[in-house]
Protein backbone atom coordinates (compact mmCIF):
# COMPACT_ATOMS: atom_id res chain seq x y z
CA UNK A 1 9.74 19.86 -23.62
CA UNK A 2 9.06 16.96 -21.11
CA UNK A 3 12.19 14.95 -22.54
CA UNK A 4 14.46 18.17 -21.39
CA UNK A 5 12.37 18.22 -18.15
CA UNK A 6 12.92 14.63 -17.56
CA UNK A 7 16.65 14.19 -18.53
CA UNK A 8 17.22 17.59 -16.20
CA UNK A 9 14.92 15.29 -13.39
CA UNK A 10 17.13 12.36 -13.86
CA UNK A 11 20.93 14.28 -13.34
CA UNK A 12 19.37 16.01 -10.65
CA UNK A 13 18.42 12.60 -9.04
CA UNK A 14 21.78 11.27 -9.93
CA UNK A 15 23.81 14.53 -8.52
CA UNK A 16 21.82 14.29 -5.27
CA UNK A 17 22.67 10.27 -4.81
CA UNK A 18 25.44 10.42 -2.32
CA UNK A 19 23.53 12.52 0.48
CA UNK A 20 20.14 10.34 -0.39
CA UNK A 21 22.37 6.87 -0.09
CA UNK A 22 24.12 7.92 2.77
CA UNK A 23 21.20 8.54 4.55
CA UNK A 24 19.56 5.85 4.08
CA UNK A 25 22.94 4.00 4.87
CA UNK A 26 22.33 5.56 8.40
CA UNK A 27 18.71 4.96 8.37
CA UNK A 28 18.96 1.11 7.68
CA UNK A 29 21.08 0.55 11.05
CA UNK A 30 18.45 2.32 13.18
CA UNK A 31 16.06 -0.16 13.63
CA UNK A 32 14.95 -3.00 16.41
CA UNK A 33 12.33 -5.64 15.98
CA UNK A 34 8.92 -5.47 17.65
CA UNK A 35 7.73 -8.13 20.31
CA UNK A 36 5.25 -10.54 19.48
CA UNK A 37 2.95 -12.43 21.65
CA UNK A 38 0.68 -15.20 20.20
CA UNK A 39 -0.78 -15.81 23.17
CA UNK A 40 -2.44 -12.71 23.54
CA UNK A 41 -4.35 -13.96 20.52
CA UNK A 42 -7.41 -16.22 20.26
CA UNK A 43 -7.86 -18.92 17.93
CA UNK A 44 -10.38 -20.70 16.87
CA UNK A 45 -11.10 -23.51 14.23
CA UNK A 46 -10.60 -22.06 10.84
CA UNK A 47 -14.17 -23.60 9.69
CA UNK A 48 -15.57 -20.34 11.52
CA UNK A 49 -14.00 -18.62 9.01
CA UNK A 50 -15.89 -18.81 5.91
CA UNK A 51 -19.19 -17.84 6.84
CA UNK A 52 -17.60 -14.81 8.90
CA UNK A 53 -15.77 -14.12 5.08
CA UNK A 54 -19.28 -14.39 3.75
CA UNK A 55 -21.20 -12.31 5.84
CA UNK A 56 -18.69 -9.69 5.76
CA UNK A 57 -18.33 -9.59 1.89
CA UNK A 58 -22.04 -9.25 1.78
CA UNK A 59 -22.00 -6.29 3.65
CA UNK A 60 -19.13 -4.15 1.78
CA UNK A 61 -20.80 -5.19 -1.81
CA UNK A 62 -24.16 -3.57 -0.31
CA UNK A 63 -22.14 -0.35 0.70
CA UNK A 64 -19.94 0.23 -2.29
CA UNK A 65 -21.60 3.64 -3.17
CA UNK A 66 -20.63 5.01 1.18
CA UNK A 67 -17.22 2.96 0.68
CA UNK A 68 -16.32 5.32 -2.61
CA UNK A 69 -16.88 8.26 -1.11
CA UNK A 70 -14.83 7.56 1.73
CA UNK A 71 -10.91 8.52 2.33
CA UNK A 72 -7.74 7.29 -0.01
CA UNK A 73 -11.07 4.70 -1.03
CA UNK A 74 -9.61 3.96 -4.62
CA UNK A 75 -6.94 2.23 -2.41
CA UNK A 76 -9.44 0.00 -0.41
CA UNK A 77 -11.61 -0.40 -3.64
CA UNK A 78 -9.06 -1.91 -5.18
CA UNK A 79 -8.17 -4.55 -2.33
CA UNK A 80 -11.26 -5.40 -2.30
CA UNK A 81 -11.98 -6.44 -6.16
CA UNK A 82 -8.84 -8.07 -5.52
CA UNK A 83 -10.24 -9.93 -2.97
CA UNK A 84 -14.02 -10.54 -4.14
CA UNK A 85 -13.43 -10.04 -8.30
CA UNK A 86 -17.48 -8.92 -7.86
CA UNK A 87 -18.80 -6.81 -10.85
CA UNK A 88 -20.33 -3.80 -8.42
CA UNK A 89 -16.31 -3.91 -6.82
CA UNK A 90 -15.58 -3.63 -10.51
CA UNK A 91 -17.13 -0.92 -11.87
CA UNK A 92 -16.67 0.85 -8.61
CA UNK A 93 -13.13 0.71 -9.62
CA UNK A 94 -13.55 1.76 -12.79
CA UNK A 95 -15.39 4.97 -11.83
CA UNK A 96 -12.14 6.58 -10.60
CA UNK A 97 -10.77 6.84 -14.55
CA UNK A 98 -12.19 9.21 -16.56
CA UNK A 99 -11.10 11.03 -19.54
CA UNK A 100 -7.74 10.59 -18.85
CA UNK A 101 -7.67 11.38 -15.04
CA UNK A 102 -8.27 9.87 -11.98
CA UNK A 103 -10.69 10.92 -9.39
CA UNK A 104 -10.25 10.95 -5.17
CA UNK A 105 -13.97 10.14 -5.14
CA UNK A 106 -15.69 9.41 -8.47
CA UNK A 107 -17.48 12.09 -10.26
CA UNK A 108 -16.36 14.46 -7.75
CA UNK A 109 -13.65 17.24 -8.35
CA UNK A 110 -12.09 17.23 -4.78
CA UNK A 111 -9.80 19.76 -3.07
CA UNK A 112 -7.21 17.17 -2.70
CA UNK A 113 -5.67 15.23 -5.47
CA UNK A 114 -5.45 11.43 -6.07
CA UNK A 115 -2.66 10.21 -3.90
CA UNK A 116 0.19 8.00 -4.50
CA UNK A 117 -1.12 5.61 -1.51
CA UNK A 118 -4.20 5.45 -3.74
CA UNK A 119 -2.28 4.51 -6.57
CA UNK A 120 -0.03 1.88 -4.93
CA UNK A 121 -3.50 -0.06 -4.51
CA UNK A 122 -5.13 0.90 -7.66
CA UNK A 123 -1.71 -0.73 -9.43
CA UNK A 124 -2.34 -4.06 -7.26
CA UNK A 125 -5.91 -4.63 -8.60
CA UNK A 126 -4.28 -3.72 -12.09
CA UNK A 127 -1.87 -6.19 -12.48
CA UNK A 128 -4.61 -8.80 -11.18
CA UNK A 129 -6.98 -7.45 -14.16
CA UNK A 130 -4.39 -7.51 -16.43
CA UNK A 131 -3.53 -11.46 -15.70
CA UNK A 132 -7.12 -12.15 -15.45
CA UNK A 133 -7.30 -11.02 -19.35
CA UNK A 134 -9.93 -8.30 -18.26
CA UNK A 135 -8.24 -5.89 -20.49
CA UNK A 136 -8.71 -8.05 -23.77
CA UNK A 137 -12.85 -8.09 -22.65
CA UNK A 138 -12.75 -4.43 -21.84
CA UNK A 139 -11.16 -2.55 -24.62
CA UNK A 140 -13.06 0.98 -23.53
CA UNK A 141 -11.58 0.75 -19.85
CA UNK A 142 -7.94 -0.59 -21.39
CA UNK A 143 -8.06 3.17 -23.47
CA UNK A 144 -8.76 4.77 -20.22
CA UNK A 145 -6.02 3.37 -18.36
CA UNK A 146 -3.56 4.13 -20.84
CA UNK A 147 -4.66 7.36 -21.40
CA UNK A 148 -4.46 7.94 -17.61
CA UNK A 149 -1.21 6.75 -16.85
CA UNK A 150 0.82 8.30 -19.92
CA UNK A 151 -1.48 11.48 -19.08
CA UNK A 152 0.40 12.06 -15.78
CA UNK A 153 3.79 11.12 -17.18
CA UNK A 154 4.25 13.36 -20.36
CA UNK A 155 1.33 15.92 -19.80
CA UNK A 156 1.87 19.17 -17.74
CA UNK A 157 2.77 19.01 -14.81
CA UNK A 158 5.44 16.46 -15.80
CA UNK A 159 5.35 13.15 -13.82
CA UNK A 160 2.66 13.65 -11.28
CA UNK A 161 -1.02 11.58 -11.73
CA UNK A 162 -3.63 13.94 -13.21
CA UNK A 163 -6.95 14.16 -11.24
CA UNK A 164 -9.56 15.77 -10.84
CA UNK A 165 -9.14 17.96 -8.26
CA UNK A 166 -8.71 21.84 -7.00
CA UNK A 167 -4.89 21.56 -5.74
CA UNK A 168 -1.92 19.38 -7.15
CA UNK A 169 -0.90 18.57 -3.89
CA UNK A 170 -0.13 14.77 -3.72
CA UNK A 171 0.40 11.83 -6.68
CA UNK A 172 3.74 12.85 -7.22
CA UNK A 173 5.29 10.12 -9.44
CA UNK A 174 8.80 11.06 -9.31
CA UNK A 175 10.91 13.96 -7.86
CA UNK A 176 14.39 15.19 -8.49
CA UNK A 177 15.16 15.13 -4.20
CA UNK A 178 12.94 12.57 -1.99
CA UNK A 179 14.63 10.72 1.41
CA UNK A 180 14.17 7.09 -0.17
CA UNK A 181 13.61 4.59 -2.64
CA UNK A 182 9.86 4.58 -2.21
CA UNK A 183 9.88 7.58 -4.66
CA UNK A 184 10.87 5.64 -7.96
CA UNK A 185 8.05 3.51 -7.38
CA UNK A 186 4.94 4.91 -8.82
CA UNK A 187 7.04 6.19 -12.25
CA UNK A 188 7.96 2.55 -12.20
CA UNK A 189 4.89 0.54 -12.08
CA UNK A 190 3.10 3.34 -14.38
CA UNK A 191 5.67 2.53 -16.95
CA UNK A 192 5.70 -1.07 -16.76
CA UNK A 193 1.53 -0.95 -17.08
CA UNK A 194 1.96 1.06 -19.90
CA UNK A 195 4.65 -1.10 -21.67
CA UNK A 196 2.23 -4.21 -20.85
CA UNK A 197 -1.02 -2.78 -21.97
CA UNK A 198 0.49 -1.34 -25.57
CA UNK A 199 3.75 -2.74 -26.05
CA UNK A 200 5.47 0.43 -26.62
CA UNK A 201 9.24 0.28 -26.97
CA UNK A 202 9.21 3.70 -25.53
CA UNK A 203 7.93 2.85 -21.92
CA UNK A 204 9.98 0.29 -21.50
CA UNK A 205 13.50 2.31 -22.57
CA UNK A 206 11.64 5.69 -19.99
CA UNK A 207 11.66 2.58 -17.42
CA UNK A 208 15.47 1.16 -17.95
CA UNK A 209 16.75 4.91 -18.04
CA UNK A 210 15.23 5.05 -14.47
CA UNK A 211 15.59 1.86 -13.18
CA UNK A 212 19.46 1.52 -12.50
CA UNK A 213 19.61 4.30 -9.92
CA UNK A 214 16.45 2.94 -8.38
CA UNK A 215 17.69 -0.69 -8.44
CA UNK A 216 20.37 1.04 -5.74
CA UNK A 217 18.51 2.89 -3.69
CA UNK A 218 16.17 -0.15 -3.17
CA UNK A 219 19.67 -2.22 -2.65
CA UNK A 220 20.78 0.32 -0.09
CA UNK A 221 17.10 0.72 2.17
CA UNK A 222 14.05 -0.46 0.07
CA UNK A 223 11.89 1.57 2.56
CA UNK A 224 11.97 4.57 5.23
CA UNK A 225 11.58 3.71 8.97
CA UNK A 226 13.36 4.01 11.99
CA UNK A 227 12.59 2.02 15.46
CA UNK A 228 15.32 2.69 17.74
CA UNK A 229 15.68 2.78 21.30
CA UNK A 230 12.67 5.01 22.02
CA UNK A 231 12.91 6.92 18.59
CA UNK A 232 10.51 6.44 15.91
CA UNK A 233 10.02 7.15 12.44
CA UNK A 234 6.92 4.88 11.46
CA UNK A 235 4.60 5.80 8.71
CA UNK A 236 2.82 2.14 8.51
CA UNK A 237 1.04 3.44 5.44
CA UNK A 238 3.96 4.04 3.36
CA UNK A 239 5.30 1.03 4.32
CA UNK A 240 2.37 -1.19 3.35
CA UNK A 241 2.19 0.98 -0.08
CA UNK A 242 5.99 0.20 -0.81
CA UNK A 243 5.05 -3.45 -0.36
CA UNK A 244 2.45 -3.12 -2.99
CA UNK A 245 4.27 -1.80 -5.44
CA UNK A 246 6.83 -3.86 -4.77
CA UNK A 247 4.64 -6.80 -4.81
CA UNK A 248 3.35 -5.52 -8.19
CA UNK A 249 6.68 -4.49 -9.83
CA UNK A 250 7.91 -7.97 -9.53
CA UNK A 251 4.74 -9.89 -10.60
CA UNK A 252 5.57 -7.80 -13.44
CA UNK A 253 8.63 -8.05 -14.43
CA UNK A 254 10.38 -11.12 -12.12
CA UNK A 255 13.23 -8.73 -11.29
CA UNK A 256 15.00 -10.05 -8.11
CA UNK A 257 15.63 -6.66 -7.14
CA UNK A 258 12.10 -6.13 -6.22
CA UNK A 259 11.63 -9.57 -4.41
CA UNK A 260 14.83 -8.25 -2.59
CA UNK A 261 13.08 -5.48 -1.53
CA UNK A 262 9.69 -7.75 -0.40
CA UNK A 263 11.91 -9.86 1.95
CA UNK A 264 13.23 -6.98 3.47
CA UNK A 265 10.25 -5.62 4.52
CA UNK A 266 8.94 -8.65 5.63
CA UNK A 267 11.39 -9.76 7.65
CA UNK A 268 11.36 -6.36 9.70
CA UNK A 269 7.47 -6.56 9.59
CA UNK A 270 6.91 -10.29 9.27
CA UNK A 271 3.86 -10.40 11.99
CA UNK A 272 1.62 -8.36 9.26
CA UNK A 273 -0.34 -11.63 7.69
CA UNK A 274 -1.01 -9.48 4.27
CA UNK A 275 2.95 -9.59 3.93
CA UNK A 276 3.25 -13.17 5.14
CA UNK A 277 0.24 -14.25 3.18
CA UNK A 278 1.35 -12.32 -0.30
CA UNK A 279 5.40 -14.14 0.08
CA UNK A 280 3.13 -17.26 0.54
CA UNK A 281 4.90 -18.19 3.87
CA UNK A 282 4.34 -18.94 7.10
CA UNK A 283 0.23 -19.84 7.10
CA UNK A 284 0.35 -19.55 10.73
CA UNK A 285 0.05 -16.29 10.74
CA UNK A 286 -2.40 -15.36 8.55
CA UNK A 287 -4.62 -18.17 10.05
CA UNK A 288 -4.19 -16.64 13.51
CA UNK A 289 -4.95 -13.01 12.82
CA UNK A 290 -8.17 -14.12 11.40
CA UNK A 291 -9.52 -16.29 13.94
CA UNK A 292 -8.52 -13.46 16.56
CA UNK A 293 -10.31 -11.22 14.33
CA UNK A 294 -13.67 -12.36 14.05
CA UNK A 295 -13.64 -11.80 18.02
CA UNK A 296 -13.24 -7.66 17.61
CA UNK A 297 -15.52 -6.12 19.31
CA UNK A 298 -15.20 -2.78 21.81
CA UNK A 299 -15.19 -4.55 24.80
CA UNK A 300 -11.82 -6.29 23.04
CA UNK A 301 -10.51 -2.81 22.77
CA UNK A 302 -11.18 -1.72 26.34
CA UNK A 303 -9.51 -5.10 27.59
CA UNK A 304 -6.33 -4.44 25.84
CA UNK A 305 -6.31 -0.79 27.33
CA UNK A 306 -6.76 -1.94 30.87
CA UNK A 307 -3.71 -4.99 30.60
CA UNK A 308 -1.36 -4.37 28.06
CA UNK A 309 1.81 -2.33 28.81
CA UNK A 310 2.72 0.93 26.79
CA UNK A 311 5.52 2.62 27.12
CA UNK A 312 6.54 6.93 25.80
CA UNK A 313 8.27 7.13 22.84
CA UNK A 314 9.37 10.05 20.04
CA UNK A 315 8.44 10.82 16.77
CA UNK A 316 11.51 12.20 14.90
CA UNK A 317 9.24 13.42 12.35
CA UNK A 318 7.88 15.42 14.67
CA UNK A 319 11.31 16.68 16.22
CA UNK A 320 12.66 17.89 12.98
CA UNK A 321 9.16 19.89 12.38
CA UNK A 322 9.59 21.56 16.57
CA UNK A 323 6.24 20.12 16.92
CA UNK A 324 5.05 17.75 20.32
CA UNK A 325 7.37 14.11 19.86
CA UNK A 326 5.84 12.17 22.46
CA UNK A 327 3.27 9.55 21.93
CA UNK A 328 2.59 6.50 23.18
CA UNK A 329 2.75 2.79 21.48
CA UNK A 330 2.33 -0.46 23.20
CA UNK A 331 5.45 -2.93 23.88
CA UNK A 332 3.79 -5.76 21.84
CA UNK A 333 1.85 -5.69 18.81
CA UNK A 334 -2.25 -6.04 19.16
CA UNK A 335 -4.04 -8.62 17.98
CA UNK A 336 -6.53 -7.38 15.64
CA UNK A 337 -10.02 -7.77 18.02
CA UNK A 338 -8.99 -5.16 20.07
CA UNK A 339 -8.60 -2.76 17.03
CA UNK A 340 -10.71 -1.39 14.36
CA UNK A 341 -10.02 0.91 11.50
CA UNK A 342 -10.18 2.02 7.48
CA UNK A 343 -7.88 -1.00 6.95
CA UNK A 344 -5.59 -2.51 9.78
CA UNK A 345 -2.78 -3.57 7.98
CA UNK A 346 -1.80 -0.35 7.25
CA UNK A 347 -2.44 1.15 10.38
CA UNK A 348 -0.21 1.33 13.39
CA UNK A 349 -0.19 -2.30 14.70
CA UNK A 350 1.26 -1.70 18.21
CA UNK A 351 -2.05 0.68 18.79
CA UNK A 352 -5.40 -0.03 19.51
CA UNK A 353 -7.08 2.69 17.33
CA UNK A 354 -10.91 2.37 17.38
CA UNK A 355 -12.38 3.37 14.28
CA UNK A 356 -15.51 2.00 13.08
CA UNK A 357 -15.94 3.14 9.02
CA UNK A 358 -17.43 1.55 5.91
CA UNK A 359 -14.45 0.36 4.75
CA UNK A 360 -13.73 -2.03 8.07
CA UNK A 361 -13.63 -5.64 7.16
CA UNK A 362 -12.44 -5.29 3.55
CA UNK A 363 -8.52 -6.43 5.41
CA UNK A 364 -9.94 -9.51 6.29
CA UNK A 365 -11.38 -10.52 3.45
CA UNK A 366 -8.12 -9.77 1.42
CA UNK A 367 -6.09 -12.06 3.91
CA UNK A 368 -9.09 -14.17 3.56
CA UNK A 369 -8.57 -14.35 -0.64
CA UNK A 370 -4.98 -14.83 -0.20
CA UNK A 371 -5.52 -17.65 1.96
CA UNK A 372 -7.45 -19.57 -0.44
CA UNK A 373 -5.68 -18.78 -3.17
CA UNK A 374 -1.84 -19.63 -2.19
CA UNK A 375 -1.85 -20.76 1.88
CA UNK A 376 -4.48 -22.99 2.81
CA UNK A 377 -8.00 -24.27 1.60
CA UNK A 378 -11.37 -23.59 3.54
């Protein structure tokens, strides 16, 4: 049954090409770059660094049970064994598998499902197990992940990760009509984990069936936004998920096509420091967001309200839904001790959102990783 559900999937994504390139034809014209300041930033010596990295990775170990229980956390989680490679961070992680489903909050059957933002993180921390041979020490966790992943391909409902939930609202991992190429993503790093972890012919001929339609819809727009004139269409999440997956498709498979698709987004976005510090350019950047950030504080936040300029802008979103458009962003984007939040890198980076939750701090101390490990040494 799922082969004559997928092959009907695949024309269906193939029929509806033309209106889903031509949009995103459009789409990849509408755009204008964002202002950036550095001297609205502070910086310090980078030997204040460490310690600050130290102290804050301290405090996240101590809260891993509050940080699991908190929203799209599997996502964070993940960053953040990335980042520390700490046994609690690790079995944390591995609490969201079970039985061949994931779960939003381990042990927990939640009303909403595991999402694909969750995934696009919980795929990044993968591929570092997998190259850190964690697999070949953890055979048990290796069957779960398999299990998982194939479970939400070829199990009922087709193509959509299982979890343990009340609703199948979210975790879809590919759909027959979707705006852009962000939608292949999840079917594609779930079948190139598979065809790593087992070696399956199969996963790897599911992937190459897929792949050539992708490969030009990433070619055309390898991500959804719009920034023009005083329209928006910014969804900073998706964005920063695309560049995981992205990130993780080519680690996996060194297809240019997916590097394509990194530099693209980074050169629209090239002030976030995870993106600058995961191409492995520009250590400037990455260096100056952190000193800047060990200064955030509230009083930070209040400064930047009082002196930096906004300016009214609309969400198309938001038009095409005959809901309120107008919102306000700032002309420049923040330096990071004026906000706070789940995870700023993801977050709307010309706002100063103030948002103190247990999962604050685990962005630095992923910029922090990737600093040592490819920029710079502390």
């Amino acid at each position: 049954m799922f082969y004559t559900y997928f092959l009907f999937q695949l024309f269906l994504i193939v029929l509806l090409s033309p209106i889903r390139w031509t949009i995103n034809l459009i789409v990849r014209q509408l755009w204008e770059p964002f202002e950036f300041n550095r001297k609205v930033f502070k910086e310090d010596p980078k030997e204040y660094l460490k310690p600050y990295a130290d102290k804050l990775k301290e405090k996240l170990i101590g809260n891993i049970d509050k940080i699991t229980r908190a929203g799209d956390s599997a996502k964070f989680i993940s960053i953040l064994l990335v980042a520390t490679n700490n046994e609690k961070v690790k079995n944390a992680f591995k609490s969201y598998v079970k039985d061949g489903k994931f779960y939003r909050k381990p042990g927990q059957i939640t009303k909403k499902a595991f999402s694909g933002d969750m995934f696009a993180g919980y795929s990044y921390a993968l591929l570092h197990l997998f190259y850190r041979r964690e697999f070949e020490s953890d055979l048990y966790f290796k069957k779960e992940i398999i299990e998982a992943l194939d479970n939400s391909i070829f199990q009922k409902p087709y193509l959509q990760l299982k979890s343990y939930s009340k609703t199948a609202d979210r975790g879809y991992l590919l759909r027959c009509f979707f705006m852009n190429a962000g939608h292949f993503l999840p079917v594609l790093v779930s079948l190139q984990l598979l065809y790593k972890l087992t070696e399956k012919r199969k996963y790897k001929v599911y992937y190459y069936l897929i792949f050539p339609i992708a490969a030009i819809d990433i070619l055309i727009n390898p991500t959804f936004a719009i920034r023009y004139k005083n329209y928006r269409y910014m969804q900073w999440y998706y964005v920063h998920s695309n560049f995981l997956y992205y990130y993780t498709l080519y680690k996996l498979t060194s297809n240019p096509i997916y590097m394509y698709a990194l530099k693209f987004i980074y050169n629209r976005f090239w002030f976030n420091p995870e993106f600058a510090a995961l191409m492995e350019k520009d250590p400037d950047t990455p260096l100056l967001y952190m000193t800047d950030y060990t200064h955030q504080s509230k009083e930070e936040n209040q400064k930047a309200e009082r002196i930096l300029t906004k300016r009214k802008v609309k969400n198309l979103k938001n038009i095409l839904r005959r809901k309120p458009a107008e919102y306000e962003e700032y002309t420049q984007i923040l330096p990071p001790r004026a906000r706070k939040n789940d995870y700023q890198w993801e977050k709307a980076m010309d706002w100063n959102e103030w948002k103190e939750t247990e999962l604050s701090g685990i962005d630095f101390l992923h910029i922090f990783y990737l600093g040592e490990k490819y920029i710079w040494v502390f």
